[in-house]
Protein backbone atom coordinates (compact mmCIF):
# COMPACT_ATOMS: atom_id res chain seq x y z
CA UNK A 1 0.00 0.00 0.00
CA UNK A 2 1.65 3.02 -1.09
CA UNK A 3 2.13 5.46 1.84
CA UNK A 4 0.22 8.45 1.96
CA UNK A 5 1.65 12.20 1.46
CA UNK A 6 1.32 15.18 3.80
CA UNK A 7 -1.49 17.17 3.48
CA UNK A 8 -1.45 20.95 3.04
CA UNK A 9 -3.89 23.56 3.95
CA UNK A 10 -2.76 26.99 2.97
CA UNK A 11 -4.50 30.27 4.78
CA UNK A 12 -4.21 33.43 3.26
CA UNK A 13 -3.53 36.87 4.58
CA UNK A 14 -5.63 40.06 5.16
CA UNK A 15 -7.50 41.73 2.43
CA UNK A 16 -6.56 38.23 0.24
CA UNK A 17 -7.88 34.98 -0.56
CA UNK A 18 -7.39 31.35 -1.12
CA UNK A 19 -6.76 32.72 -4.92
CA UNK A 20 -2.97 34.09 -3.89
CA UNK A 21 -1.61 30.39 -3.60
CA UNK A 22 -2.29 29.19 -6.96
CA UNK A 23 0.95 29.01 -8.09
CA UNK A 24 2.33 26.80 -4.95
CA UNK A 25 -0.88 24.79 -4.52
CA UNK A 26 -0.14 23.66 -7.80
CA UNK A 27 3.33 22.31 -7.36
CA UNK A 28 2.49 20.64 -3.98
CA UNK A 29 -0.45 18.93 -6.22
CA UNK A 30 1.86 18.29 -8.88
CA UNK A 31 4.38 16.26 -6.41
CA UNK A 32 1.28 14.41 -5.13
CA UNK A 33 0.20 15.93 -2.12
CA UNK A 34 -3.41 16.76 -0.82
CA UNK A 35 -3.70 20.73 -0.57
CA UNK A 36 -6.45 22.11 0.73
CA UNK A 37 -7.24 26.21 0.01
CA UNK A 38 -9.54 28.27 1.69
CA UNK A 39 -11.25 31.55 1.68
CA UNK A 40 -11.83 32.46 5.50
CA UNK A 41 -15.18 34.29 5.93
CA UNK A 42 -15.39 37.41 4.37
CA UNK A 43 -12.22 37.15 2.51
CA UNK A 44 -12.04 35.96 -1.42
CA UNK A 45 -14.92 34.51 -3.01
CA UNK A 46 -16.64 33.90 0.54
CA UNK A 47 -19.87 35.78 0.48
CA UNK A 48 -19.91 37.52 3.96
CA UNK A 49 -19.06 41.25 4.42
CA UNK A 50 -16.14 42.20 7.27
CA UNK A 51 -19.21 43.98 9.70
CA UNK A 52 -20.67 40.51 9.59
CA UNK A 53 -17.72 38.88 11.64
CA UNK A 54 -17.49 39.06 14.85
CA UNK A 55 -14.43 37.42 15.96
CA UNK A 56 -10.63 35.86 14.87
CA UNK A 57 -12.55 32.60 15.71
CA UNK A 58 -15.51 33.49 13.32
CA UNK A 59 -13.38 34.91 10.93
CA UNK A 60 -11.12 31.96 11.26
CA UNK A 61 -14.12 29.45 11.10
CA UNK A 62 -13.77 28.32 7.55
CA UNK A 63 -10.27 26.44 8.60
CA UNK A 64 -11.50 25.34 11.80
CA UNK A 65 -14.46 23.51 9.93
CA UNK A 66 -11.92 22.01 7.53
CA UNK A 67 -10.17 20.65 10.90
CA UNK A 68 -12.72 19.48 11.97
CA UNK A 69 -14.01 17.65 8.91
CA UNK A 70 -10.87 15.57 8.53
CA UNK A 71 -10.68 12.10 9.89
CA UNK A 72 -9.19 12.02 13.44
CA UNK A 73 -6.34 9.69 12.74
CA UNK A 74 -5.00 12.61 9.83
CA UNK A 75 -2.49 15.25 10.71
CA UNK A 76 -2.36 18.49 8.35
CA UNK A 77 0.66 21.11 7.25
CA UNK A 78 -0.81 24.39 8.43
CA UNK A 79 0.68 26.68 6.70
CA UNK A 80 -0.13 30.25 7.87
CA UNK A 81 1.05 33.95 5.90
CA UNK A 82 0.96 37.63 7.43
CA UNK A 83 -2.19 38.06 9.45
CA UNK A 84 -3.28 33.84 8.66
CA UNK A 85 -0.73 33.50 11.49
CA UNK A 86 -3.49 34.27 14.03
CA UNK A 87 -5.89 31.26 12.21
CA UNK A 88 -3.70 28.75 12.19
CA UNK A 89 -2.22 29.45 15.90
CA UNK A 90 -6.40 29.21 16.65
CA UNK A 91 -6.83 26.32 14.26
CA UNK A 92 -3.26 24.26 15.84
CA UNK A 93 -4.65 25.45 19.97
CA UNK A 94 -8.20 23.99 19.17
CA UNK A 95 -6.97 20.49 16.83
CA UNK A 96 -3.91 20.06 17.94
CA UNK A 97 -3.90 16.26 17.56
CA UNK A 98 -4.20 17.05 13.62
CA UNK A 99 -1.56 19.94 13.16
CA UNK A 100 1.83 17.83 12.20
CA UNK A 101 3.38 21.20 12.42
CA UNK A 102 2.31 24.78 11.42
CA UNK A 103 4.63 26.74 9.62
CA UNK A 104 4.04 30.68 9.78
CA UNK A 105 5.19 32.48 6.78
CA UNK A 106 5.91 35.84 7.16
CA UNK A 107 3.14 36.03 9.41
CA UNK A 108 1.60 36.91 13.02
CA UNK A 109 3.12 34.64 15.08
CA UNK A 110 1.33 34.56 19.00
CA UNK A 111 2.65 33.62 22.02
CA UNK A 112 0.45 31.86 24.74
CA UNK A 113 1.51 34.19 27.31
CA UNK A 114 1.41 37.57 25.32
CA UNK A 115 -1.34 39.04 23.45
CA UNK A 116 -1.87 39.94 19.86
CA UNK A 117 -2.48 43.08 20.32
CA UNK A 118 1.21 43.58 21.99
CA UNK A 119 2.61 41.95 18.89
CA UNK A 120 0.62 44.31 16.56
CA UNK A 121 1.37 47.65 18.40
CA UNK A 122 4.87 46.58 18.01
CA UNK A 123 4.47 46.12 14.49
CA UNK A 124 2.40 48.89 13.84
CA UNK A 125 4.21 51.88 16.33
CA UNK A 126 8.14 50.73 17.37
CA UNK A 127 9.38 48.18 14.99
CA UNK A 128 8.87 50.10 11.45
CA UNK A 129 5.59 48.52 10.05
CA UNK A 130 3.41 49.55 7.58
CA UNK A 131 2.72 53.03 7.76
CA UNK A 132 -0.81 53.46 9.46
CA UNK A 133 -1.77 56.47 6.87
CA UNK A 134 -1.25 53.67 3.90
CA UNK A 135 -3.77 51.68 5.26
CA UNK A 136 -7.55 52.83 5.20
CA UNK A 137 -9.71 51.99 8.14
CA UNK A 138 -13.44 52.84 9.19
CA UNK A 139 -11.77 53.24 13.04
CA UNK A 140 -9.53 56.45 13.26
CA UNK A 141 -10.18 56.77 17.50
CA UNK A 142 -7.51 53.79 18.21
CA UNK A 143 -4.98 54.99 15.18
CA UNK A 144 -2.49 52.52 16.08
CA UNK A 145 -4.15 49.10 15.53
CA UNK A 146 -7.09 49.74 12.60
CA UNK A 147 -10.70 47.56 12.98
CA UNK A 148 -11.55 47.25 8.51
CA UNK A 149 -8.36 47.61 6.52
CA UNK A 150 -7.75 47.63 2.66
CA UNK A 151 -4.65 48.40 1.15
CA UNK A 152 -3.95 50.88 -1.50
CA UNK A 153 -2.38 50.09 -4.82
CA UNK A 154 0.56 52.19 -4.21
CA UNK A 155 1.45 49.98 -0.81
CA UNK A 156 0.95 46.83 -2.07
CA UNK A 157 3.47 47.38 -4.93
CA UNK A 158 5.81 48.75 -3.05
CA UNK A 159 5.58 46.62 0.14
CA UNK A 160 3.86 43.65 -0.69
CA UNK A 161 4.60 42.62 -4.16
CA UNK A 162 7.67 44.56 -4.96
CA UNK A 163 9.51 41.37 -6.27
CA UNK A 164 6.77 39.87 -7.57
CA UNK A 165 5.56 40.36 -11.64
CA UNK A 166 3.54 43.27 -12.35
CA UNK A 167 1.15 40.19 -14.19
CA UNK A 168 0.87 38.93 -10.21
CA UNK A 169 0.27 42.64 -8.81
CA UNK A 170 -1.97 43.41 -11.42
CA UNK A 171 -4.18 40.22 -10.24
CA UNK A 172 -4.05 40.92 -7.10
CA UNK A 173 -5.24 44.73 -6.68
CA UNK A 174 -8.64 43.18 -8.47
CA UNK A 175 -9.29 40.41 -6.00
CA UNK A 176 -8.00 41.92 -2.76
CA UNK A 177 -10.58 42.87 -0.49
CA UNK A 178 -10.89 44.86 2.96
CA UNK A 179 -10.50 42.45 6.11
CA UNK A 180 -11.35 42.67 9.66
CA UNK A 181 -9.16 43.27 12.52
CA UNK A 182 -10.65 42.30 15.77
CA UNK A 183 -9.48 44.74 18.61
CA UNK A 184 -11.01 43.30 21.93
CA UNK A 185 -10.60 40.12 20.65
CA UNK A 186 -6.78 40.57 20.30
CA UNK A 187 -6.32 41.74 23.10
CA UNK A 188 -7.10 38.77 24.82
CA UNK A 189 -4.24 36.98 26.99
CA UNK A 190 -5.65 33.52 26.49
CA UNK A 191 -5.93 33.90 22.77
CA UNK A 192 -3.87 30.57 22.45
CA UNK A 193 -3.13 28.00 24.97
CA UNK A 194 0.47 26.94 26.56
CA UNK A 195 -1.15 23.19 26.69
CA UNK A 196 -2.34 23.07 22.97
CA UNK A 197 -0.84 25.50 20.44
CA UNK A 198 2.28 25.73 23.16
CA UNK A 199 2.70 22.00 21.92
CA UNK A 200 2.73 22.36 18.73
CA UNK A 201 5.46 22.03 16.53
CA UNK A 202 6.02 25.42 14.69
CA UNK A 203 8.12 26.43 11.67
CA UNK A 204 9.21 29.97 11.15
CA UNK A 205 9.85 31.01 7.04
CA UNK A 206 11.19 34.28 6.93
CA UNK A 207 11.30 35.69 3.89
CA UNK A 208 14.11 37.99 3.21
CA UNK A 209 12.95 40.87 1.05
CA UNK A 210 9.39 41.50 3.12
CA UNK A 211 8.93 44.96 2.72
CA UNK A 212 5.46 44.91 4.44
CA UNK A 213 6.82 42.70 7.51
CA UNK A 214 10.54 43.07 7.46
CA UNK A 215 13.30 40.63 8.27
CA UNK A 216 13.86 42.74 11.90
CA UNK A 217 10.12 42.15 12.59
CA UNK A 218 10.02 38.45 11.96
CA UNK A 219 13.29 37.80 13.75
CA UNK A 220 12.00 39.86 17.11
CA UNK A 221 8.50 37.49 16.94
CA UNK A 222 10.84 34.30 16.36
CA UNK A 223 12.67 35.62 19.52
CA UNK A 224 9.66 36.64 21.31
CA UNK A 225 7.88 33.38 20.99
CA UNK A 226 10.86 30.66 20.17
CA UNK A 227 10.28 27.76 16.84
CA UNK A 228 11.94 24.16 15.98
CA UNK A 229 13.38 25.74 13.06
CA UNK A 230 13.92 28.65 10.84
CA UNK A 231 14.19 28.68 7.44
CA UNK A 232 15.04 31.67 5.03
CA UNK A 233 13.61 32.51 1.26
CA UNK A 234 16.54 34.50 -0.04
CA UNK A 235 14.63 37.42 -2.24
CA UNK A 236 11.21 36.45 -1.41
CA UNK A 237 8.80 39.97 -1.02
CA UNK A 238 5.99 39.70 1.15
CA UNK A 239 4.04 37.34 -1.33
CA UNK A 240 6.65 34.50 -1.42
CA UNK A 241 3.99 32.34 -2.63
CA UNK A 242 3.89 34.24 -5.79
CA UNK A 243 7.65 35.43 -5.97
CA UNK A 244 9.44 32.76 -5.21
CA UNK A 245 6.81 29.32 -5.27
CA UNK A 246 9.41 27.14 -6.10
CA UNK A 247 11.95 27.73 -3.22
CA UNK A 248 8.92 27.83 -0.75
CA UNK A 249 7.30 24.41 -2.35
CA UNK A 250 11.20 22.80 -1.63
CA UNK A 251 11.26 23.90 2.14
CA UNK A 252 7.69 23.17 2.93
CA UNK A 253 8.31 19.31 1.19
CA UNK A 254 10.93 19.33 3.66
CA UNK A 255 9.81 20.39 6.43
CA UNK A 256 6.58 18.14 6.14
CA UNK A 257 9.18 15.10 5.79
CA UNK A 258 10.86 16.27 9.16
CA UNK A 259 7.66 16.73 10.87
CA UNK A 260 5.93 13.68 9.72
């Protein structure tokens, strides 16, 4: 019987969709692996509006129900970018007898004991994130952290997608759509769970070239909230997936193989 591959599930960051991993989804598929590519709610093609969620759970729901769906013997690659970081630390605290190992790329990485909030104002205020006036929000009383954000064109050439093909920017600036940030709810010291998500085995890809979450920002999270293992995209922008698919496909084979 021949033995059966690692399964992927790919989450998607802010304002994007399950559309942004086309290119790695199919070389995963191509080597023979299950991949598994969602919208989360009001994101994509997924029909609800931002004011209609409520939560990072709700929000979030759309991978948990895919956990949940799987057979309980089956273990999953998470594999989590920018702001899916939050998702898959929920999705890894709540199954974490089906996570194999969640890899965070370029993303929001939590830490049981600190809250997402802290790890946003750092981003946002003291460690050189995206500027807050490049970002629009329906929320100007708490400037610092937004509630609805959408990105302009202008910022997501020149920090998201500045190594990727126009062909790939031009995509993207029709398909992105505002997203929800959840203040209360990330402010919340129990967001994750030493127990669970503490458990669980976690891979950190940096991505060299991030202009939208740089190198410094990625490395202070890593330090903040210690991984197995690091791994580095040399040249990938913020949108590895799209910039560099083939170096990413190479360490996530790997690191599925390790974490098996």
């Amino acid at each position: 019987m021949e033995e059966k591959k690692p399964h992927f599930v790919l989450v998607h960051g802010s304002c994007h969709g399950a559309w942004c991993w086309f290119k790695l989804a199919s070389l995963l598929r191509k080597a023979g692996h299950e991949v598994s590519v969602i919208d989360l709610k009001a994101s994509g093609i997924h029909p609800a509006m931002p004011d209609q969620v409520v939560s990072v759970a709700d929000y979030s729901q759309p991978l948990l129900d895919l956990l949940d769906s799987i057979a309980a013997d089956e273990r999953v690659v998470l594999v989590g970018h920018s702001f899916g970081g939050f998702s898959i630390a929920l999705a890894a605290d709540k199954f974490p007898a089906k996570v194999s190992v969640a890899v965070f790329l370029a993303a929001f990485m939590p830490h049981p004991s600190i809250s997402p909030s802290h790890i946003l104002h750092n981003y946002f205020v003291e460690k050189g994130g995206v500027d807050s006036e490049q970002i629009s929000t329906d929320d100007h009383s708490k400037p610092t952290i937004p509630t609805t954000i959408q990105f302009d064109a202008e910022l997501m050439r020149s920090r998201f997608y500045n190594n990727c093909s126009y062909e790939d920017y031009t995509l993207a600036t029709s398909l992105v759509r505002a997203a929800p940030f959840y203040r209360d709810d990330l402010s919340r010291h129990d967001f994750v769970s030493e127990g669970n998500y503490g458990r669980t085995k976690r891979v950190y890809a940096v991505c060299k070239d991030d202009q939208a979450i740089k190198e410094s920002f990625q490395r202070w999270m890593i330090e903040t909230s210690p991984v197995d293992e690091v791994v580095e995209i040399e040249g990938a922008d913020h949108m590895a997936m799209l910039s560099k698919p083939h170096e990413l496909c190479s360490h996530l084979l790997k690191i599925a193989e390790s974490y098996d």
